[in-house]
N, C-alpha and C. Protein backbone atom coordinates (compact mmCIF):
# COMPACT_ATOMS: atom_id res chain seq x y z
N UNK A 1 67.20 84.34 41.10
CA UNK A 1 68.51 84.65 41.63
C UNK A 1 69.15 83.36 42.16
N UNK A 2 70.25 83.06 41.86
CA UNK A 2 70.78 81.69 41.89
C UNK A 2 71.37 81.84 43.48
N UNK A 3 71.73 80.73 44.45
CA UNK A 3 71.86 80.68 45.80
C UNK A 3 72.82 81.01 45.97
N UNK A 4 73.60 81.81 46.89
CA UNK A 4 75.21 81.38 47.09
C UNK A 4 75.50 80.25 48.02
N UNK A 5 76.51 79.67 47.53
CA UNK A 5 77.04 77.94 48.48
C UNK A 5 77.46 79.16 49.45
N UNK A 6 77.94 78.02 50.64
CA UNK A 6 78.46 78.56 51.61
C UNK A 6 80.20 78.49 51.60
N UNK A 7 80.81 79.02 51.92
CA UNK A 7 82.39 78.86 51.64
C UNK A 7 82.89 77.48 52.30
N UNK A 8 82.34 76.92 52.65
CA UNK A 8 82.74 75.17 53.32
C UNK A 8 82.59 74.76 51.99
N UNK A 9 81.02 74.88 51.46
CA UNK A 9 80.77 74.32 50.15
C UNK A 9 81.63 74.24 48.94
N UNK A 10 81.98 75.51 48.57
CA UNK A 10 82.76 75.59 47.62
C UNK A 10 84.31 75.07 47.49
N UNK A 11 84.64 75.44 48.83
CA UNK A 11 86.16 75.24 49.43
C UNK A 11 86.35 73.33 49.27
N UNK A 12 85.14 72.86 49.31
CA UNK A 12 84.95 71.46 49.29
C UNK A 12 84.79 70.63 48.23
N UNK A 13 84.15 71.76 47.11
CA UNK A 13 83.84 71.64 45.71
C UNK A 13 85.30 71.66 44.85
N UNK A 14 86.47 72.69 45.41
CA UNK A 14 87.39 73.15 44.65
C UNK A 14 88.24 71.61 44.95
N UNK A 15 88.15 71.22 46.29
CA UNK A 15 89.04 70.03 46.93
C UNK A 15 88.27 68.89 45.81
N UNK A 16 87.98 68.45 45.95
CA UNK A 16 86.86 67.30 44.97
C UNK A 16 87.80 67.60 43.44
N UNK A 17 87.54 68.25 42.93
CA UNK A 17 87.60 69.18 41.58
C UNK A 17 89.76 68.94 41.71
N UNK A 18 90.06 69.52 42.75
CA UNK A 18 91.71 69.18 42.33
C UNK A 18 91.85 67.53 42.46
N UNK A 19 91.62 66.89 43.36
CA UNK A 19 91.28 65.53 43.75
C UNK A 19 91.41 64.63 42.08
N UNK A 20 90.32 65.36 41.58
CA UNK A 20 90.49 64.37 39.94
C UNK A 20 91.21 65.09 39.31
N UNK A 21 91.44 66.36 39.15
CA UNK A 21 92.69 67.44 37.98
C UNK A 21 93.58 66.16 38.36
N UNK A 22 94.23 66.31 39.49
CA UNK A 22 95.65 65.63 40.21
C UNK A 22 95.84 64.33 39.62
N UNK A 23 94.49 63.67 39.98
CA UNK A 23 94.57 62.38 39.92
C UNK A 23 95.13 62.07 38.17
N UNK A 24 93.90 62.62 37.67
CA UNK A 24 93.85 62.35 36.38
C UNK A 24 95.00 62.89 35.42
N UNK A 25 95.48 63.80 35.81
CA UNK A 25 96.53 64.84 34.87
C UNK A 25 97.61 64.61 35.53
N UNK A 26 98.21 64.23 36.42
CA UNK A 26 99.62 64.52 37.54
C UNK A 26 99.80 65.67 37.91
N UNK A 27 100.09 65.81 39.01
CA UNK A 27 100.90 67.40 39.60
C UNK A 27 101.52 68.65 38.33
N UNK A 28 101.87 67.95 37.66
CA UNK A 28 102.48 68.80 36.37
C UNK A 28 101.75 69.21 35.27
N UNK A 29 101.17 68.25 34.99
CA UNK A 29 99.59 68.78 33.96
C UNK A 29 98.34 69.46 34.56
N UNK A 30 98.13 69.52 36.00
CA UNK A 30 97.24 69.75 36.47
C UNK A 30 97.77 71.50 36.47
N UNK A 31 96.33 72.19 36.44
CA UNK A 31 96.35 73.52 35.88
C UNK A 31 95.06 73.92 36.94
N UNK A 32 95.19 75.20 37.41
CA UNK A 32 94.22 75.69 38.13
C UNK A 32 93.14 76.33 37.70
N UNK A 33 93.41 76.34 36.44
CA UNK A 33 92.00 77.05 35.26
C UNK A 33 91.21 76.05 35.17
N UNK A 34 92.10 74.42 34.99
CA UNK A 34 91.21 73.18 35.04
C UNK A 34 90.42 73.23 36.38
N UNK A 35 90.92 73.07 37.48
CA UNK A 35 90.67 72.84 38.69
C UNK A 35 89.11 73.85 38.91
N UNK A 36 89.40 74.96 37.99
CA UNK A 36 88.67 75.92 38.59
C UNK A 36 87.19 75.38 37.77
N UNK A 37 87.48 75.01 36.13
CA UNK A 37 86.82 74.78 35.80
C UNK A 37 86.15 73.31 36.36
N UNK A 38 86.42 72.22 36.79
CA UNK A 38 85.71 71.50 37.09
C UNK A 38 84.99 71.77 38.28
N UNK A 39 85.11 72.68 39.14
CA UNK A 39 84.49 73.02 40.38
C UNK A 39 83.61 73.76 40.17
N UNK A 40 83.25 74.66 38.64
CA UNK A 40 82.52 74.99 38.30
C UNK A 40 82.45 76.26 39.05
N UNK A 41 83.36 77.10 39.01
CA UNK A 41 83.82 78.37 39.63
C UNK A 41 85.01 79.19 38.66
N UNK A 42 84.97 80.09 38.22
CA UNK A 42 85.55 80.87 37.58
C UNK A 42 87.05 80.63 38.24
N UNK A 43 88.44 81.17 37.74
CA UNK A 43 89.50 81.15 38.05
C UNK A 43 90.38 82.42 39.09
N UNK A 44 89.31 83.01 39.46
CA UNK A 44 89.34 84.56 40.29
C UNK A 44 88.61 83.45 41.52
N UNK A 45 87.42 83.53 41.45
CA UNK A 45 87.06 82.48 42.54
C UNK A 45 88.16 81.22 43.05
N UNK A 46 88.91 80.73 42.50
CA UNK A 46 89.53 79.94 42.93
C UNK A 46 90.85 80.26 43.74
N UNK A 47 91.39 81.48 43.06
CA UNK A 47 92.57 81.96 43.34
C UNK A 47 91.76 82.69 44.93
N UNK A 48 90.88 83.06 45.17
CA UNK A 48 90.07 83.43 46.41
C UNK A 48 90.43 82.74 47.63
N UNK A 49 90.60 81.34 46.94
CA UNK A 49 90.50 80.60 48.80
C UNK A 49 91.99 80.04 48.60
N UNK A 50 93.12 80.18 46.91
CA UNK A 50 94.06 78.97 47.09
C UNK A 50 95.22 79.96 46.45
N UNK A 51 96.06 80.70 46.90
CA UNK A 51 96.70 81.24 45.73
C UNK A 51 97.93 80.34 44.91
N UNK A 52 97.81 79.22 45.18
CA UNK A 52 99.22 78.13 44.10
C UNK A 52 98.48 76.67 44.10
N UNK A 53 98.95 76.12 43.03
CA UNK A 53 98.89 74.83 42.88
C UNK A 53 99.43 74.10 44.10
N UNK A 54 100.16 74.60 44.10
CA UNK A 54 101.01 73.83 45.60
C UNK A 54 99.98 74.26 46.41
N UNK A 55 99.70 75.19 47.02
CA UNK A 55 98.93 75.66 48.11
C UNK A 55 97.65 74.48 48.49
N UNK A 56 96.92 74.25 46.88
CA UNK A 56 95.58 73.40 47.05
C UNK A 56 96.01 71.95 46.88
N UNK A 57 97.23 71.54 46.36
CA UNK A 57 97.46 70.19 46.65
C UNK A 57 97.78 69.89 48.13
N UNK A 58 98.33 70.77 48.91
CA UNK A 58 98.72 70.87 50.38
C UNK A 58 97.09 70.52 51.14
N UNK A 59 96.63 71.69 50.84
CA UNK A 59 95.03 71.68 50.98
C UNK A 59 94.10 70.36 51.24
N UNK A 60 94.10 69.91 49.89
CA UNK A 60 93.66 68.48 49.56
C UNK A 60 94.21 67.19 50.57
N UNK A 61 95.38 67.09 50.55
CA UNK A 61 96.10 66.52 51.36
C UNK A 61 95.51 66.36 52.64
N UNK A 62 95.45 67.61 53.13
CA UNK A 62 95.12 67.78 54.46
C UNK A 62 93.41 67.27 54.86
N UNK A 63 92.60 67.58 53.95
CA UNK A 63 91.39 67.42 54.25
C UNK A 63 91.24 65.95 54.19
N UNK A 64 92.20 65.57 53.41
CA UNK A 64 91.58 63.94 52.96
C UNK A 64 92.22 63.12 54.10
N UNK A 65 93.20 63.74 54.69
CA UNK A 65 93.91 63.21 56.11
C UNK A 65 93.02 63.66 57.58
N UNK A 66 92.05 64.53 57.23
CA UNK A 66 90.96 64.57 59.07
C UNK A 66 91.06 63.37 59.20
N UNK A 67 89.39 62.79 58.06
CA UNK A 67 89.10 61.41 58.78
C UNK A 67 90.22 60.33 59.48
N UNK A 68 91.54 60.28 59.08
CA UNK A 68 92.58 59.32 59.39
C UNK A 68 92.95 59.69 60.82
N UNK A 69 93.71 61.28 61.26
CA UNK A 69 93.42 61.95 62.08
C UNK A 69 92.61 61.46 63.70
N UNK A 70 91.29 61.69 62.88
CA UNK A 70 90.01 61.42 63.74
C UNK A 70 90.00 59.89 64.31
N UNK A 71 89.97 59.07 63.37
CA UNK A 71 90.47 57.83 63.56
C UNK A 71 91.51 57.45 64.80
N UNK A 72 92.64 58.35 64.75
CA UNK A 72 93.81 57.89 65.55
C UNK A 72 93.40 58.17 66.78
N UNK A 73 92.73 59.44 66.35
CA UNK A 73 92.59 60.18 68.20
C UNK A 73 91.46 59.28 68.69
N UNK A 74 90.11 59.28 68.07
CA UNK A 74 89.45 57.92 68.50
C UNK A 74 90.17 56.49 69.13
N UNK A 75 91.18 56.00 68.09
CA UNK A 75 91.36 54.74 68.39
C UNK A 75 92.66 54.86 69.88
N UNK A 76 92.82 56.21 70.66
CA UNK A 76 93.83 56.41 71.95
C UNK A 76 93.09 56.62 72.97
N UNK A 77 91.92 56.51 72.68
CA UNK A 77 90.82 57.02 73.73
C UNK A 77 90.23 55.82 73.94
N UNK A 78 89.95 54.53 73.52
CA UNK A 78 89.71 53.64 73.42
C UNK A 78 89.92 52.59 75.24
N UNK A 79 89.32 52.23 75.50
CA UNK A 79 89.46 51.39 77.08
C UNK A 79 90.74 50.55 77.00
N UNK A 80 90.29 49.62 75.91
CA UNK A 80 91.75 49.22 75.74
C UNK A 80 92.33 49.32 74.61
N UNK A 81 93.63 49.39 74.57
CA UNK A 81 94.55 50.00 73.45
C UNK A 81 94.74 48.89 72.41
N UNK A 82 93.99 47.43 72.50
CA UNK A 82 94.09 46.53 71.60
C UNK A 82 92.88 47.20 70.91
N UNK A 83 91.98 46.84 71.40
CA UNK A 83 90.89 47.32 70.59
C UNK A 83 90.64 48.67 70.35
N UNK A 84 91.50 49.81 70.19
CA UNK A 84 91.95 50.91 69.88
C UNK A 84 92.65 51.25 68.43
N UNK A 85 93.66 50.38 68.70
CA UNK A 85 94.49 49.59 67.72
C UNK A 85 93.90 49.25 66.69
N UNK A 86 93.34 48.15 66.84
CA UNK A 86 92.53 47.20 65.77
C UNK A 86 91.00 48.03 65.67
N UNK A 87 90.49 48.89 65.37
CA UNK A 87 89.44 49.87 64.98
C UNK A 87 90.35 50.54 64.03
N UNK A 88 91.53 51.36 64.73
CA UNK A 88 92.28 52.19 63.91
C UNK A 88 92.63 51.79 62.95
N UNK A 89 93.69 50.39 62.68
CA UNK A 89 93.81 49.41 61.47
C UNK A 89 92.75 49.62 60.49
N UNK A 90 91.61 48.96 60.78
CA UNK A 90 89.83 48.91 59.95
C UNK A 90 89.61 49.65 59.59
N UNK A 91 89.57 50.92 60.53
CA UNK A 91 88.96 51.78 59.79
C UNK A 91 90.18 52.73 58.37
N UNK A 92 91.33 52.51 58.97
CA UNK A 92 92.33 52.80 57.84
C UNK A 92 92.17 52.18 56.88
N UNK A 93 92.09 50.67 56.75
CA UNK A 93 92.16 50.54 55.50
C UNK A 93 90.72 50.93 54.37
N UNK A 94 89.47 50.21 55.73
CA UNK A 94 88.62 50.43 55.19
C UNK A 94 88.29 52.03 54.01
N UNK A 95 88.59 53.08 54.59
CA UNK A 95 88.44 54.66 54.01
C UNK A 95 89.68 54.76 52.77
N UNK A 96 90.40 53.97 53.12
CA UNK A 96 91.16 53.94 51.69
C UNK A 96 90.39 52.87 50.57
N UNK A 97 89.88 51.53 51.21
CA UNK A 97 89.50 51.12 50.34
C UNK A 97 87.68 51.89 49.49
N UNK A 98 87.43 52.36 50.31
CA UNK A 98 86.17 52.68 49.63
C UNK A 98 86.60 54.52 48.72
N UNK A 99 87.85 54.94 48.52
CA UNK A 99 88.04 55.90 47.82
C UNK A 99 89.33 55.56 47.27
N UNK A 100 89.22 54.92 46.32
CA UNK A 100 90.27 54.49 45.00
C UNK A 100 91.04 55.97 44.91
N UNK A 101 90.28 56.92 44.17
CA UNK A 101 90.49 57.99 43.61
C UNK A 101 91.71 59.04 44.50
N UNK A 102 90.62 59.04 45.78
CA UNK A 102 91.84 59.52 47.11
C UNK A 102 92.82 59.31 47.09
N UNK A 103 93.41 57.92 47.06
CA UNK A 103 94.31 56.81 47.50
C UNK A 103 95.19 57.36 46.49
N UNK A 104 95.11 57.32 45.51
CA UNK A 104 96.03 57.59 44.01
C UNK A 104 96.10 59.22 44.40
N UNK A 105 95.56 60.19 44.44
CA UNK A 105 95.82 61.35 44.81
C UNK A 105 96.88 61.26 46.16
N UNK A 106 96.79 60.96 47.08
CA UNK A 106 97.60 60.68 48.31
C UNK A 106 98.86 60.29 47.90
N UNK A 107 98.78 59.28 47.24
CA UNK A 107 99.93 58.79 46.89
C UNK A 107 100.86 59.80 45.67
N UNK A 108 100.11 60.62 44.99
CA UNK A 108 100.91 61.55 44.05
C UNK A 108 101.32 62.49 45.21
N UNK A 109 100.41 63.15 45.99
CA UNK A 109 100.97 64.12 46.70
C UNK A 109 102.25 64.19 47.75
N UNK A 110 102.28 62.36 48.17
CA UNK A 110 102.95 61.83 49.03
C UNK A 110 104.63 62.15 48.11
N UNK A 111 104.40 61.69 46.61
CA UNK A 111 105.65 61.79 45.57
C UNK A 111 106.20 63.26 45.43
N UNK A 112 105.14 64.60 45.32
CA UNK A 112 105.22 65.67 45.32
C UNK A 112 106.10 66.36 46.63
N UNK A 113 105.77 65.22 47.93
CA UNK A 113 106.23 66.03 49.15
C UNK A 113 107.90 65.73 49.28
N UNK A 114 108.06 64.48 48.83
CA UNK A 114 109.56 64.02 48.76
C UNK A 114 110.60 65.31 48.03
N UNK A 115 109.78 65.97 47.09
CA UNK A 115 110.66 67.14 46.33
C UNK A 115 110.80 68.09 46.53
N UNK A 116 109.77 67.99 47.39
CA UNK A 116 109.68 69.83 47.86
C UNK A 116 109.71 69.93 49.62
N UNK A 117 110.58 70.84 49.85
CA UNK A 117 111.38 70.37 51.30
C UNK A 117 110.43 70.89 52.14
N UNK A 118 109.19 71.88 52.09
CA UNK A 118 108.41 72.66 52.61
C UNK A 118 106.89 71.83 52.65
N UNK A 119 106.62 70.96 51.80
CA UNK A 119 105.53 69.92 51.96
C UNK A 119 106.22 68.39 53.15
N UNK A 120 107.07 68.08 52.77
CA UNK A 120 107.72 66.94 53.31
C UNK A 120 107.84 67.92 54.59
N UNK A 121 108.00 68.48 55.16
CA UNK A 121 108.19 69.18 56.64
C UNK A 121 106.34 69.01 57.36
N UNK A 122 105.85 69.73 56.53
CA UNK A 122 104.27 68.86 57.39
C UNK A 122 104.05 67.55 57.28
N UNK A 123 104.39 67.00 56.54
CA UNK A 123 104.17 65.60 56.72
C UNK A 123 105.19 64.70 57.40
N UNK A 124 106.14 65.42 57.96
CA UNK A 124 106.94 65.16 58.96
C UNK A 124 106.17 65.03 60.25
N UNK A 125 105.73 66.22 60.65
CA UNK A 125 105.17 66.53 61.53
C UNK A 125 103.56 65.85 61.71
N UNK A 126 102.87 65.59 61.25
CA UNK A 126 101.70 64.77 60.54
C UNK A 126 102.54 63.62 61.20
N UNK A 127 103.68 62.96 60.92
CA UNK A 127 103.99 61.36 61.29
C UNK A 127 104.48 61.64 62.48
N UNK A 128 104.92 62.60 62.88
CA UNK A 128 105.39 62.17 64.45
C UNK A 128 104.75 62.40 65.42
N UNK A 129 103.73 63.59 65.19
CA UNK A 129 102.25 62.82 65.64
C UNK A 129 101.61 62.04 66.12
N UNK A 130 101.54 61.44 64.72
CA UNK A 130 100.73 59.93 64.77
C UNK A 130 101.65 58.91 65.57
N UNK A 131 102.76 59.04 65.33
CA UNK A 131 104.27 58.32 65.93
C UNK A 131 103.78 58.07 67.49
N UNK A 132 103.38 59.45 68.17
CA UNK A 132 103.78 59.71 69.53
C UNK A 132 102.25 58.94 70.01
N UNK A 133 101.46 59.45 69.20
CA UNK A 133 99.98 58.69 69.53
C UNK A 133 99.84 57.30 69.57
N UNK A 134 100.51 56.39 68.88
CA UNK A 134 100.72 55.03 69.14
C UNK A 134 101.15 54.89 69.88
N UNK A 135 103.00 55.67 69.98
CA UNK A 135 103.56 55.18 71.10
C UNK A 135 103.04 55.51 72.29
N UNK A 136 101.93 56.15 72.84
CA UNK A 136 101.36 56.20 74.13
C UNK A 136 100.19 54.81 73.98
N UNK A 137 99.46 54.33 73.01
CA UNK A 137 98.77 53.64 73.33
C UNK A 137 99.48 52.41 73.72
N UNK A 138 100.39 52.34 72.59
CA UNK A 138 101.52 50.89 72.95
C UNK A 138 101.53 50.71 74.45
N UNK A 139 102.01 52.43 74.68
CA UNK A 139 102.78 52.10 76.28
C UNK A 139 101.83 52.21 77.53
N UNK A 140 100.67 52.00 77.48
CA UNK A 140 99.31 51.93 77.87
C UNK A 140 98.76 50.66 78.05
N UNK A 141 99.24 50.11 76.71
CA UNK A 141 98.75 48.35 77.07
C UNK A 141 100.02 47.61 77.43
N UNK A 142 101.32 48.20 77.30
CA UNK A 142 101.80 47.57 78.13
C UNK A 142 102.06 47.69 79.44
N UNK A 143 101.44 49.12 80.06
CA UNK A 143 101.27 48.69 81.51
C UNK A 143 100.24 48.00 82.13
């Protein structure tokens, strides 16, 4: 009797799996039968955790943005906000540089959000965020 993954697993498997559809095909060629098939999950299973293409490029997006996230809130907690700063920098570029693949996905989805007024609204919100989180560390080291 074969195991069942756990739904983190799969949900993680499907992210991976759109990650290269996206990358490799663009937003427009990319197909969720593909998606489904490279995750190695039927297309009922997929529609389970994502019901649109849009939905799991949103998805993707988001997961591949924690670590950055995590990063920021780390680098405001920091003693001092230089060296808060400059971790946050490092470790940004660093996580982009060690996932090529990401980076080019990010950047399609980033093109995808400009068109569609309902993706560009979280990633609005995603930057002002991050906006307000600097501007407290800024205004931290400069008192």
């Amino acid at each position: 009797m074969a195991k069942k993954e756990t739904k983190e697993k799969r949900v993680g498997d499907l992210i991976l799996a759109a990650v290269e559809e996206f990358t490799q095909k663009g937003y427009e060629g990319a197909s969720m039968e593909a998606i489904a098939a490279r995750a190695g999950v039927s297309k009922g299973g997929l529609y389970h955790h994502f019901s649109s293409k849009e939905e799991i490029l949103r998805a993707t997006q988001q997961k591949l943005m924690e670590p950055i996230f995590i990063m920021a809130e780390q680098s405001r907690v920091e003693s001092s906000p230089r060296e808060g700063l400059r971790k946050f920098i490092r470790g940004y570029l660093v996580y982009w540089d060690l996932r090529e693949m990401e980076l080019s996905f990010f950047l399609l989805a980033l093109a995808k959000a400009m068109l569609c007024p309902e993706i560009r609204m979280e990633y609005e919100v995603d930057t002002e965020a991050m906006i307000e989180g600097f501007a407290a560390l800024y205004r931290r080291g400069v008192a």
